[in-house]
PDB file of N, CA and C in Angstrom:
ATOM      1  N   UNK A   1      33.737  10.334  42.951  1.00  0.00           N
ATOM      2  CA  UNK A   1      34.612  10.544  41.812  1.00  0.00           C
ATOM      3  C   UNK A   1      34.882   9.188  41.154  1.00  0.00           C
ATOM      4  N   UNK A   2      34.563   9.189  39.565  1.00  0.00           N
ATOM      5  CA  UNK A   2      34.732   8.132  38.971  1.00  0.00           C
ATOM      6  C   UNK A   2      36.526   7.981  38.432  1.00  0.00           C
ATOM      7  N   UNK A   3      36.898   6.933  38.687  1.00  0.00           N
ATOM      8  CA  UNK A   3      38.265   6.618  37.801  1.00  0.00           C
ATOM      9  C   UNK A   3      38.205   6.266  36.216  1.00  0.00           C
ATOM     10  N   UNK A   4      39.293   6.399  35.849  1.00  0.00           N
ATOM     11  CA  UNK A   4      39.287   6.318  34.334  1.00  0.00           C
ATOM     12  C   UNK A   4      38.714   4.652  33.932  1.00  0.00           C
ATOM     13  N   UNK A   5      39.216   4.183  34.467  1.00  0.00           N
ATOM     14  CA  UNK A   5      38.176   2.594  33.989  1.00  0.00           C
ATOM     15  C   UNK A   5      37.028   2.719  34.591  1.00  0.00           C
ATOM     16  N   UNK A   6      36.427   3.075  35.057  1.00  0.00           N
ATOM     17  CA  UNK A   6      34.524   3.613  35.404  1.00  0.00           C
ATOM     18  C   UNK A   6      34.373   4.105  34.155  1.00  0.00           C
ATOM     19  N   UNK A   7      35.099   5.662  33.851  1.00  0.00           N
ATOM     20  CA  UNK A   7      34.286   6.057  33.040  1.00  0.00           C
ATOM     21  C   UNK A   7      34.601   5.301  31.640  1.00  0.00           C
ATOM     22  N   UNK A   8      35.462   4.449  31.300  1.00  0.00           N
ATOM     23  CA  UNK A   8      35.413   3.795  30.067  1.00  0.00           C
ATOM     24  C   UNK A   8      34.637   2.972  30.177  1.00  0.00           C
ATOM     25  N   UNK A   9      34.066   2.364  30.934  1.00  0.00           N
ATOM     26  CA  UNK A   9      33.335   1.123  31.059  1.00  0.00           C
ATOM     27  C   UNK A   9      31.893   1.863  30.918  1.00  0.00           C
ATOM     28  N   UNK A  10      31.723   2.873  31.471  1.00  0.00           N
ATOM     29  CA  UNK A  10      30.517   3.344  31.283  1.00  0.00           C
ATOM     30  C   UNK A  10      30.222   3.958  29.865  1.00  0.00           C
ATOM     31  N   UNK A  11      31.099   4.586  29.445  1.00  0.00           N
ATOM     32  CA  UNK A  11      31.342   4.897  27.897  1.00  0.00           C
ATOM     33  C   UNK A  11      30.818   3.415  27.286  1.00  0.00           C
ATOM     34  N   UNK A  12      31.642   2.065  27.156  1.00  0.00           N
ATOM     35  CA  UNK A  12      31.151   1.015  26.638  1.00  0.00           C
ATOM     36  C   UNK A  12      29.810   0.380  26.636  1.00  0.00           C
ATOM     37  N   UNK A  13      29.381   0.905  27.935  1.00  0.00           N
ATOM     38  CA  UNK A  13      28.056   0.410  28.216  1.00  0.00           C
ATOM     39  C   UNK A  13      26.938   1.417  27.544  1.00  0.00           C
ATOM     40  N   UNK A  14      27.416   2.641  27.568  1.00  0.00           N
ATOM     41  CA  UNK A  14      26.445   3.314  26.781  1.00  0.00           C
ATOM     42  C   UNK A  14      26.318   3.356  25.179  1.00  0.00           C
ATOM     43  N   UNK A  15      27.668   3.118  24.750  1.00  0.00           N
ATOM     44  CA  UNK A  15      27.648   2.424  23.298  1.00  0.00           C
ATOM     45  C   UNK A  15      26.747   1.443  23.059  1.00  0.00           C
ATOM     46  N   UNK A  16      26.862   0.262  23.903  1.00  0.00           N
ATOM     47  CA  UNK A  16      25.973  -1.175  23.712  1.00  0.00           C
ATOM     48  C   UNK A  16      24.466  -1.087  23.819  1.00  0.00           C
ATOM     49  N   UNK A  17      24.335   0.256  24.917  1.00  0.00           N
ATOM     50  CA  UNK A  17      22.952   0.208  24.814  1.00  0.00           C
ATOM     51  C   UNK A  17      22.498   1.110  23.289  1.00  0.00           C
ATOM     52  N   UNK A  18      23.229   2.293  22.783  1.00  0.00           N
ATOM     53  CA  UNK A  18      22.793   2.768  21.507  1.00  0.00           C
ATOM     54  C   UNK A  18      22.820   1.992  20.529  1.00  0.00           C
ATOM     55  N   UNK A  19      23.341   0.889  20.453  1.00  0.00           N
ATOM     56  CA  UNK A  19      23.645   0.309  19.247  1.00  0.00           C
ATOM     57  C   UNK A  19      22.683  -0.852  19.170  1.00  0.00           C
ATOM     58  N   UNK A  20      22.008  -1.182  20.879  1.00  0.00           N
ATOM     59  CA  UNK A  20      20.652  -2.178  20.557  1.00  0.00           C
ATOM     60  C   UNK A  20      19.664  -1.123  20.615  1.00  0.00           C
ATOM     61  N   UNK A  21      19.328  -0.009  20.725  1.00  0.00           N
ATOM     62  CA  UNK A  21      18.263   0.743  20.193  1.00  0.00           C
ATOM     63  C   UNK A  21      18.357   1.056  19.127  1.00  0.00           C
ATOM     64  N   UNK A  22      19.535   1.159  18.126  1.00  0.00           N
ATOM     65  CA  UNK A  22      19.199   1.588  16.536  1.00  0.00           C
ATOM     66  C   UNK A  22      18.814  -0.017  16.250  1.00  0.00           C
ATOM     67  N   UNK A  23      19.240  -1.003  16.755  1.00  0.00           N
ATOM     68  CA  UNK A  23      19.226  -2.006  16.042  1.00  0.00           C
ATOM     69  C   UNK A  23      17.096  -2.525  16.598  1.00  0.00           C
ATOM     70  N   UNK A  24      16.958  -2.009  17.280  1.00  0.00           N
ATOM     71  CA  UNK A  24      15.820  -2.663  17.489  1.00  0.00           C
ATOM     72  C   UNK A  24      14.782  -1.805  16.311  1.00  0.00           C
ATOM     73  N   UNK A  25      14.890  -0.363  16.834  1.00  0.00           N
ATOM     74  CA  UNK A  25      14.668   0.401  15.377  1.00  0.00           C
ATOM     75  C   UNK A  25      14.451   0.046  14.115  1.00  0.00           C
ATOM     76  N   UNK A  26      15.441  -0.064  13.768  1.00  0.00           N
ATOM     77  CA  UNK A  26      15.871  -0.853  12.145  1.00  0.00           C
ATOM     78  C   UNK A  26      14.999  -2.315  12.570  1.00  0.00           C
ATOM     79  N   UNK A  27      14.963  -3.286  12.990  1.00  0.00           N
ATOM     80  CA  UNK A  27      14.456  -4.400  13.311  1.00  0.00           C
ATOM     81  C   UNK A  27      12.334  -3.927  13.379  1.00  0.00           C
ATOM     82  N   UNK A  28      11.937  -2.941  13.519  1.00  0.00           N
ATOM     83  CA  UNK A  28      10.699  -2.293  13.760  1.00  0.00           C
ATOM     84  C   UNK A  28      10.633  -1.685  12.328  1.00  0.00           C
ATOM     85  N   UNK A  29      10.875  -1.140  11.911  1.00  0.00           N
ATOM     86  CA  UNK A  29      10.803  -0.357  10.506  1.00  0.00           C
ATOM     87  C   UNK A  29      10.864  -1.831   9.555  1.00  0.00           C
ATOM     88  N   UNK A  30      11.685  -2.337   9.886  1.00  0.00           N
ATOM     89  CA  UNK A  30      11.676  -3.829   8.907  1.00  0.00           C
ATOM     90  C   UNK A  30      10.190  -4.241   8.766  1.00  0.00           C
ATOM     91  N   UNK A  31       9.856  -4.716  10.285  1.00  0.00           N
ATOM     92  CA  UNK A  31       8.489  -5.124  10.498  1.00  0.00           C
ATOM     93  C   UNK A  31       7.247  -4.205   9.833  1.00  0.00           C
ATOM     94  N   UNK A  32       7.529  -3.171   9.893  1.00  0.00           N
ATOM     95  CA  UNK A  32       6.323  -2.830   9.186  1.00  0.00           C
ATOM     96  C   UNK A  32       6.668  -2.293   7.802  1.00  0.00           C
ATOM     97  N   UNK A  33       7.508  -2.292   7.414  1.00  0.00           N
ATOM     98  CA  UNK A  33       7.397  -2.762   5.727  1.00  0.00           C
ATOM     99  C   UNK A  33       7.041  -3.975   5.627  1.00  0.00           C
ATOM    100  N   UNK A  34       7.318  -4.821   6.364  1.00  0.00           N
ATOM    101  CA  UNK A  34       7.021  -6.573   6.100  1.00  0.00           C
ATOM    102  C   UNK A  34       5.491  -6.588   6.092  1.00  0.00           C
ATOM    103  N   UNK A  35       4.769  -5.860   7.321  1.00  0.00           N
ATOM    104  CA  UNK A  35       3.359  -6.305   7.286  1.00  0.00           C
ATOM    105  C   UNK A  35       2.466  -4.912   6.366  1.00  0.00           C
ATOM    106  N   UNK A  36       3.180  -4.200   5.738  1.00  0.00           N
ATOM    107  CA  UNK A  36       2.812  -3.495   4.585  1.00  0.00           C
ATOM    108  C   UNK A  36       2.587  -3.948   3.408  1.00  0.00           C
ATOM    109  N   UNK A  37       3.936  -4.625   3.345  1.00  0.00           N
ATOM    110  CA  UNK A  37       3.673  -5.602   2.167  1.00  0.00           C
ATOM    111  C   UNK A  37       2.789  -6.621   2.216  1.00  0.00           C
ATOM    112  N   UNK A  38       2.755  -7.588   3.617  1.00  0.00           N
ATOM    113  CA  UNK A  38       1.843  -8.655   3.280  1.00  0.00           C
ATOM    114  C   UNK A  38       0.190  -7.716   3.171  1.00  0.00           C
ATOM    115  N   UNK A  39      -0.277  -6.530   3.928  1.00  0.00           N
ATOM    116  CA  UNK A  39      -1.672  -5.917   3.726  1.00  0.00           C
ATOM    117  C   UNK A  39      -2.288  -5.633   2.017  1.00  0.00           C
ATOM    118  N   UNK A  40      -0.436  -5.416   2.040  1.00  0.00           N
ATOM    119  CA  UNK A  40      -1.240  -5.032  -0.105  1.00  0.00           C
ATOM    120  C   UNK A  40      -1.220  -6.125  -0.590  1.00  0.00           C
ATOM    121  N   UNK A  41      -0.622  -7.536  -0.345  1.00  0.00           N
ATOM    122  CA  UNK A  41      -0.662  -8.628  -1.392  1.00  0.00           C
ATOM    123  C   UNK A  41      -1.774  -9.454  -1.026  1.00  0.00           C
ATOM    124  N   UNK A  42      -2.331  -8.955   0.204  1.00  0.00           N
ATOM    125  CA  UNK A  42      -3.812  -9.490   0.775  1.00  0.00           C
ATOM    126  C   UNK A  42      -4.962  -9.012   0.032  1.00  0.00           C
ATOM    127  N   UNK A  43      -4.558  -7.463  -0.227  1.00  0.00           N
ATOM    128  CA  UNK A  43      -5.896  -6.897  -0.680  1.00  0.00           C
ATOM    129  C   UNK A  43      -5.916  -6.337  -2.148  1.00  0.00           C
ATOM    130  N   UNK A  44      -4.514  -6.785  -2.567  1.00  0.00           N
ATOM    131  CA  UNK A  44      -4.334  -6.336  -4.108  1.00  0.00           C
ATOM    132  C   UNK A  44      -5.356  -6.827  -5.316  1.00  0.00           C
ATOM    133  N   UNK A  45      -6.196  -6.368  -6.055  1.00  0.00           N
ATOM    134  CA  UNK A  45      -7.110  -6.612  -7.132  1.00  0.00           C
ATOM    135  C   UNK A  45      -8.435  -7.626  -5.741  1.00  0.00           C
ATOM    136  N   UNK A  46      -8.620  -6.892  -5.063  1.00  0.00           N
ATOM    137  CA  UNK A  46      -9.965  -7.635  -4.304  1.00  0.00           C
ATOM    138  C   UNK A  46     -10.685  -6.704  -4.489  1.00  0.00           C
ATOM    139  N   UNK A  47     -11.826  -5.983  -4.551  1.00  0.00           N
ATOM    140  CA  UNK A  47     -13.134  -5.640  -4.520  1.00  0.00           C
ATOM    141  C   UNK A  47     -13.280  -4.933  -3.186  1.00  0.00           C
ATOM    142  N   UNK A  48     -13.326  -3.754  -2.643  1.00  0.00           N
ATOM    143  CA  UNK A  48     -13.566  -2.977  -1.785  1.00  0.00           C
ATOM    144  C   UNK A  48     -14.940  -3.009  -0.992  1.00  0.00           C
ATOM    145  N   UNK A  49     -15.995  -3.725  -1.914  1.00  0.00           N
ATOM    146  CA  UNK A  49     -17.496  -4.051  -1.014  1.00  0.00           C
ATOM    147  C   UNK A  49     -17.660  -4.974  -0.599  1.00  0.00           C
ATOM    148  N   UNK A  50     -16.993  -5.321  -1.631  1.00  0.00           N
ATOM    149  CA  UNK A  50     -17.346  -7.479  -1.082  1.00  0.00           C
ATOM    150  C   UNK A  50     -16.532  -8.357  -1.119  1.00  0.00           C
ATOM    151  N   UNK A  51     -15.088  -7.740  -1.626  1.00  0.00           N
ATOM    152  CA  UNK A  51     -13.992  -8.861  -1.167  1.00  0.00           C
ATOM    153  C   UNK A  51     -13.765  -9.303  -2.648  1.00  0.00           C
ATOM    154  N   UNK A  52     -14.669  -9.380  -3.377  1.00  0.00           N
ATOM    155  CA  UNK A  52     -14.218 -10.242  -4.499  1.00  0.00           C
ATOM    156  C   UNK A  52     -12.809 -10.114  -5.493  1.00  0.00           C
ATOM    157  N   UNK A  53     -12.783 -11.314  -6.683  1.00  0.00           N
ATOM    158  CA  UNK A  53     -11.700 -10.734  -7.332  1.00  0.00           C
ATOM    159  C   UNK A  53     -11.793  -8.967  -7.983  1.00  0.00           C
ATOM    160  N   UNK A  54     -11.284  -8.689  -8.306  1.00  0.00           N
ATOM    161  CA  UNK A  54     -11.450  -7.587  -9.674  1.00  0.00           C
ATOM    162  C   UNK A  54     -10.743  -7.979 -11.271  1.00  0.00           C
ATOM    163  N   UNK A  55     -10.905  -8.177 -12.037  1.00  0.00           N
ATOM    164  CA  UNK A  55     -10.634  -8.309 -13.123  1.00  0.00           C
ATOM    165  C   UNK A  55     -10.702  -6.953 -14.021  1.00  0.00           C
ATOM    166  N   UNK A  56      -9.363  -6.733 -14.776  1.00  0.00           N
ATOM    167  CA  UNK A  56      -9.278  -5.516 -15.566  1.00  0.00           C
ATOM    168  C   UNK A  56     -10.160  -5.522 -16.778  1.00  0.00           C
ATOM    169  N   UNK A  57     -11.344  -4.600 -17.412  1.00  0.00           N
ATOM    170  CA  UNK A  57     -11.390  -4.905 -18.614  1.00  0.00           C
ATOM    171  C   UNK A  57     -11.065  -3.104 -18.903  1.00  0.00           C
ATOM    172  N   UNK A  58     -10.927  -3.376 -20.689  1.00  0.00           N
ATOM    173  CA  UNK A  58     -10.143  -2.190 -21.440  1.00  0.00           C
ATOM    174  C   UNK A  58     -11.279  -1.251 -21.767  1.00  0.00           C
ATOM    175  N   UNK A  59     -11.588  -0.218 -21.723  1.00  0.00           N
ATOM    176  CA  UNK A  59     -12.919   0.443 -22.172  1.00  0.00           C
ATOM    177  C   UNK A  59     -12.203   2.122 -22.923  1.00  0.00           C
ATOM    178  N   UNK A  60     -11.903   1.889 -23.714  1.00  0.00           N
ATOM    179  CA  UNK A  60     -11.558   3.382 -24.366  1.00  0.00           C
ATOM    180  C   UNK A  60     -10.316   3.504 -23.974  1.00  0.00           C
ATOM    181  N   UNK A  61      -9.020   2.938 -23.773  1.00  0.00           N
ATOM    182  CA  UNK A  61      -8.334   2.596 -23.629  1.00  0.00           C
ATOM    183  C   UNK A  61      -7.569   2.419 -21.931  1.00  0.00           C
ATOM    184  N   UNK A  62      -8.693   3.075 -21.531  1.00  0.00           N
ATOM    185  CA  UNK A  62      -8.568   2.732 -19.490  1.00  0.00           C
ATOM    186  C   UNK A  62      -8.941   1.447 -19.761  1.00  0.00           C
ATOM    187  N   UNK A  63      -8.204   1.000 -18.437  1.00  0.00           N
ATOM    188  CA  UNK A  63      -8.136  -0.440 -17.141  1.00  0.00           C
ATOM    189  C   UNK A  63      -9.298   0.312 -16.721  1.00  0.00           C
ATOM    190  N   UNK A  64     -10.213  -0.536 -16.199  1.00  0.00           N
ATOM    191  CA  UNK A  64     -11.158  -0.700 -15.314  1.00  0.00           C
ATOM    192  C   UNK A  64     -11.438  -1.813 -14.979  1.00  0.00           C
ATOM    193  N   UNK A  65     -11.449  -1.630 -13.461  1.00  0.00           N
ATOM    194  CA  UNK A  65     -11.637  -2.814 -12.520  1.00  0.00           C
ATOM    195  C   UNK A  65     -12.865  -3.318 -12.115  1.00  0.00           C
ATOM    196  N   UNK A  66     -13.161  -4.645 -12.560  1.00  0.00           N
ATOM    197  CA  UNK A  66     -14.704  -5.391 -12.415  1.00  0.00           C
ATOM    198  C   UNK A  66     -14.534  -6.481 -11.554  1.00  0.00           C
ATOM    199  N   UNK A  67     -15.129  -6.047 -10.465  1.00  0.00           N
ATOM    200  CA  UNK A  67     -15.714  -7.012  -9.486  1.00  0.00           C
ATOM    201  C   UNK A  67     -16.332  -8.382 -10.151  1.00  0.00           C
ATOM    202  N   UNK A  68     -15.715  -9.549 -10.251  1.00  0.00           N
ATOM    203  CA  UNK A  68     -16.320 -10.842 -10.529  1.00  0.00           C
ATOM    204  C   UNK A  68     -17.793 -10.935  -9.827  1.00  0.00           C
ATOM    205  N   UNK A  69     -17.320 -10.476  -8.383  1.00  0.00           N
ATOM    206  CA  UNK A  69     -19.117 -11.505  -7.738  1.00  0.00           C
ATOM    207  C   UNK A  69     -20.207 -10.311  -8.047  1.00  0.00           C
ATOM    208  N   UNK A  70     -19.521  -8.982  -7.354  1.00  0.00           N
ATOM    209  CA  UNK A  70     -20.568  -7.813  -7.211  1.00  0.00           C
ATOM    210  C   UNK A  70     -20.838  -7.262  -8.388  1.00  0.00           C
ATOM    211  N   UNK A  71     -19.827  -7.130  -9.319  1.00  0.00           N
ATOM    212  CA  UNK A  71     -19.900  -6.541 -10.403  1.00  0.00           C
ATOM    213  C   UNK A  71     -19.575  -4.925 -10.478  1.00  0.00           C
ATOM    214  N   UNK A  72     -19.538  -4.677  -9.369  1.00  0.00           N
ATOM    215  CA  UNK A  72     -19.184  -2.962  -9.189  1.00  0.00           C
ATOM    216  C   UNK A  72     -17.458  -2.604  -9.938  1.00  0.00           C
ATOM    217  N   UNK A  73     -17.584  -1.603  -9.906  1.00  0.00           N
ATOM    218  CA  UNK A  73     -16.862  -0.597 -11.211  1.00  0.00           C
ATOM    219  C   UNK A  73     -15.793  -0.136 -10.262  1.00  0.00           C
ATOM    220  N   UNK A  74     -14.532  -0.292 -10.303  1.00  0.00           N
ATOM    221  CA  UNK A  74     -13.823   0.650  -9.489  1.00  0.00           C
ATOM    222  C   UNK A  74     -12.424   1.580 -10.185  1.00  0.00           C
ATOM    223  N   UNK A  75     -12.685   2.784 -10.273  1.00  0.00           N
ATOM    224  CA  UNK A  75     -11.621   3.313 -11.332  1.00  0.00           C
ATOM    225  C   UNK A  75     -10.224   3.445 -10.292  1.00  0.00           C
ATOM    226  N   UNK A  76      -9.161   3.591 -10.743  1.00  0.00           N
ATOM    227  CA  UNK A  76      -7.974   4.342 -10.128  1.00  0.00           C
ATOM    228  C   UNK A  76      -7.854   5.728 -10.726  1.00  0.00           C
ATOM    229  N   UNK A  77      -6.758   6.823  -9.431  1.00  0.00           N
ATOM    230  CA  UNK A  77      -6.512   8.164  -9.816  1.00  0.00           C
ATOM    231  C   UNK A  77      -6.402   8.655 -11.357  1.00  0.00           C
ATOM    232  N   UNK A  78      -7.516   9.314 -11.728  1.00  0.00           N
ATOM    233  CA  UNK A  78      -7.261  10.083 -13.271  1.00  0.00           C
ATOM    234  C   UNK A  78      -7.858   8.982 -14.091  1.00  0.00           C
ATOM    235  N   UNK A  79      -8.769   8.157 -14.051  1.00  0.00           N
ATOM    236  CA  UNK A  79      -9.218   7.112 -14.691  1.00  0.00           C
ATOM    237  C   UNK A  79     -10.497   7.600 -15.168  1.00  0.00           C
ATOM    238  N   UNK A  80     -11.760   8.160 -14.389  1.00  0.00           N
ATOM    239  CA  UNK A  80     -12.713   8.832 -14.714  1.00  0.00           C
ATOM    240  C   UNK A  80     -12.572  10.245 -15.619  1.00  0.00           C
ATOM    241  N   UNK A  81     -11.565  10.920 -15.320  1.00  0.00           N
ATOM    242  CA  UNK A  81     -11.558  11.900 -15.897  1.00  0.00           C
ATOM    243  C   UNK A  81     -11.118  11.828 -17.081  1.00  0.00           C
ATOM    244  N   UNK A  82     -10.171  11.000 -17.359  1.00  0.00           N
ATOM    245  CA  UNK A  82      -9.889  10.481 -18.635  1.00  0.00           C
ATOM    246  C   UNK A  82     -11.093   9.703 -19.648  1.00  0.00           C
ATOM    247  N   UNK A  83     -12.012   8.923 -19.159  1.00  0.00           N
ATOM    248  CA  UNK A  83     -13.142   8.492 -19.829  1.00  0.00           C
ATOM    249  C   UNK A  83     -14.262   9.348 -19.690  1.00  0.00           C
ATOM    250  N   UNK A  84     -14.276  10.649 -19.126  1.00  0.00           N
ATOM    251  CA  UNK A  84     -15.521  11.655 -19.498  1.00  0.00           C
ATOM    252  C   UNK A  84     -15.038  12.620 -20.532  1.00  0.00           C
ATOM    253  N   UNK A  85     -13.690  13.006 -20.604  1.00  0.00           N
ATOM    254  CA  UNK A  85     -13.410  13.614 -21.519  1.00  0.00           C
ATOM    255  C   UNK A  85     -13.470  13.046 -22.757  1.00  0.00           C
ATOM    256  N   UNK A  86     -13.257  11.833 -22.972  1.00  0.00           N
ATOM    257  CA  UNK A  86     -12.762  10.978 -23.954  1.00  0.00           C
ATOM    258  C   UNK A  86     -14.412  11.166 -25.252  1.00  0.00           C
ATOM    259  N   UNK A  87     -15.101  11.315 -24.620  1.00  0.00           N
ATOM    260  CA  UNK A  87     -16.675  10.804 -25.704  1.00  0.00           C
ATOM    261  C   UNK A  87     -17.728  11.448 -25.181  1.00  0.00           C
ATOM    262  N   UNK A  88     -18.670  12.492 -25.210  1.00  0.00           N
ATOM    263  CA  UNK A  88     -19.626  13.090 -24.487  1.00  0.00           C
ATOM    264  C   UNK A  88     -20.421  11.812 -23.827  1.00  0.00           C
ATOM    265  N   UNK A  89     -20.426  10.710 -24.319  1.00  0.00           N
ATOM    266  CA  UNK A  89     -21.078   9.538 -23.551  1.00  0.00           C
ATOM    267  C   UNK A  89     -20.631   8.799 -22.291  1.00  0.00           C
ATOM    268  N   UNK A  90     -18.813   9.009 -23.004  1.00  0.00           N
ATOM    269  CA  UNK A  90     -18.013   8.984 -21.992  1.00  0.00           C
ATOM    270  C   UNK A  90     -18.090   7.496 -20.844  1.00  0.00           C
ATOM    271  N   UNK A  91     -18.377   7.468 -19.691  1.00  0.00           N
ATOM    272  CA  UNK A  91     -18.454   6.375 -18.808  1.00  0.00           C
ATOM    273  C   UNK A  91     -20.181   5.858 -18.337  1.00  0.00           C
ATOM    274  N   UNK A  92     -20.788   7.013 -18.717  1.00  0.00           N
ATOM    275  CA  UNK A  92     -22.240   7.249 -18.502  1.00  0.00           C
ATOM    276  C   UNK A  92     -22.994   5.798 -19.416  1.00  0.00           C
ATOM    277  N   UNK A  93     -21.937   6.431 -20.747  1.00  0.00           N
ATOM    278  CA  UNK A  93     -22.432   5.236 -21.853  1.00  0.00           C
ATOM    279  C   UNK A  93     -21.691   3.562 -21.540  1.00  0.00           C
ATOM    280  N   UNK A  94     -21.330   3.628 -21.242  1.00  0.00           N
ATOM    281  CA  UNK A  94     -20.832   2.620 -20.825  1.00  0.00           C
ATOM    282  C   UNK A  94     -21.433   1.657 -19.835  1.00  0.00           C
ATOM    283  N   UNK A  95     -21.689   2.624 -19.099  1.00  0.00           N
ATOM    284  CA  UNK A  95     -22.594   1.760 -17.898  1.00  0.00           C
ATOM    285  C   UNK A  95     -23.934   1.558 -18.286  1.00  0.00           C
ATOM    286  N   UNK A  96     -24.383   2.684 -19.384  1.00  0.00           N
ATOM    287  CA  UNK A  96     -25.904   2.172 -19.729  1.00  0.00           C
ATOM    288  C   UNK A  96     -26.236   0.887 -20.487  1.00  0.00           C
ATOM    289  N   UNK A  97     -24.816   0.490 -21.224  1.00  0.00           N
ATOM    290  CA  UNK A  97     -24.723  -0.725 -22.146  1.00  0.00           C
ATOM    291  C   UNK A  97     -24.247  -2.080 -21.266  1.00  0.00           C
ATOM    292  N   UNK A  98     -24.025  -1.920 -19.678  1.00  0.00           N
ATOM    293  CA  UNK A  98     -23.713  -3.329 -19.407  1.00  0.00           C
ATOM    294  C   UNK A  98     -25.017  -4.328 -18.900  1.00  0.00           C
TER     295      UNK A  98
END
């Protein structure tokens, strides 16, 4: 049989331990937003084959992303579909003229 200062003390002790598991928690969730962020500012406007820069140019009024070294084409979501609708030549023509 525990006495009333046992069980307060044990009450306290089980507080201290919940309050370093939310805190380690929160301290873990930090961390990987932190190394989320540093993965996208690593790989933001690089080139998916070869690393390179990408540079935006304007083509019918889409961004499209040009690989400096490789030269490869990389659209974002709704980017193609927007330049095939746009001109029956559309992106087709585009690429036949670079």
């Amino acid at each position: 049989m525990t006495t009333p200062s046992e069980q307060e003390e044990q009450w306290f002790k089980d507080q201290e331990l919940k309050n370093r598991r939310e805190r380690e928690q929160s301290h873990d969730a930090e961390l990987t937003e932190a190394e989320r962020l540093a993965r996208r500012q690593a790989h933001h406007m690089k080139c998916p084959k070869c690393g390179g820069d990408l540079a935006e140019q304007k083509h019918e009024g889409v961004s499209i992303d040009v690989c400096t070294e490789c030269k490869g084409i990389w659209l974002d979501a709704g980017e193609l579909e927007s330049l095939t609708h746009e001109k029956s030549a559309g992106l087709f023509g585009f690429l036949r003229g670079r």
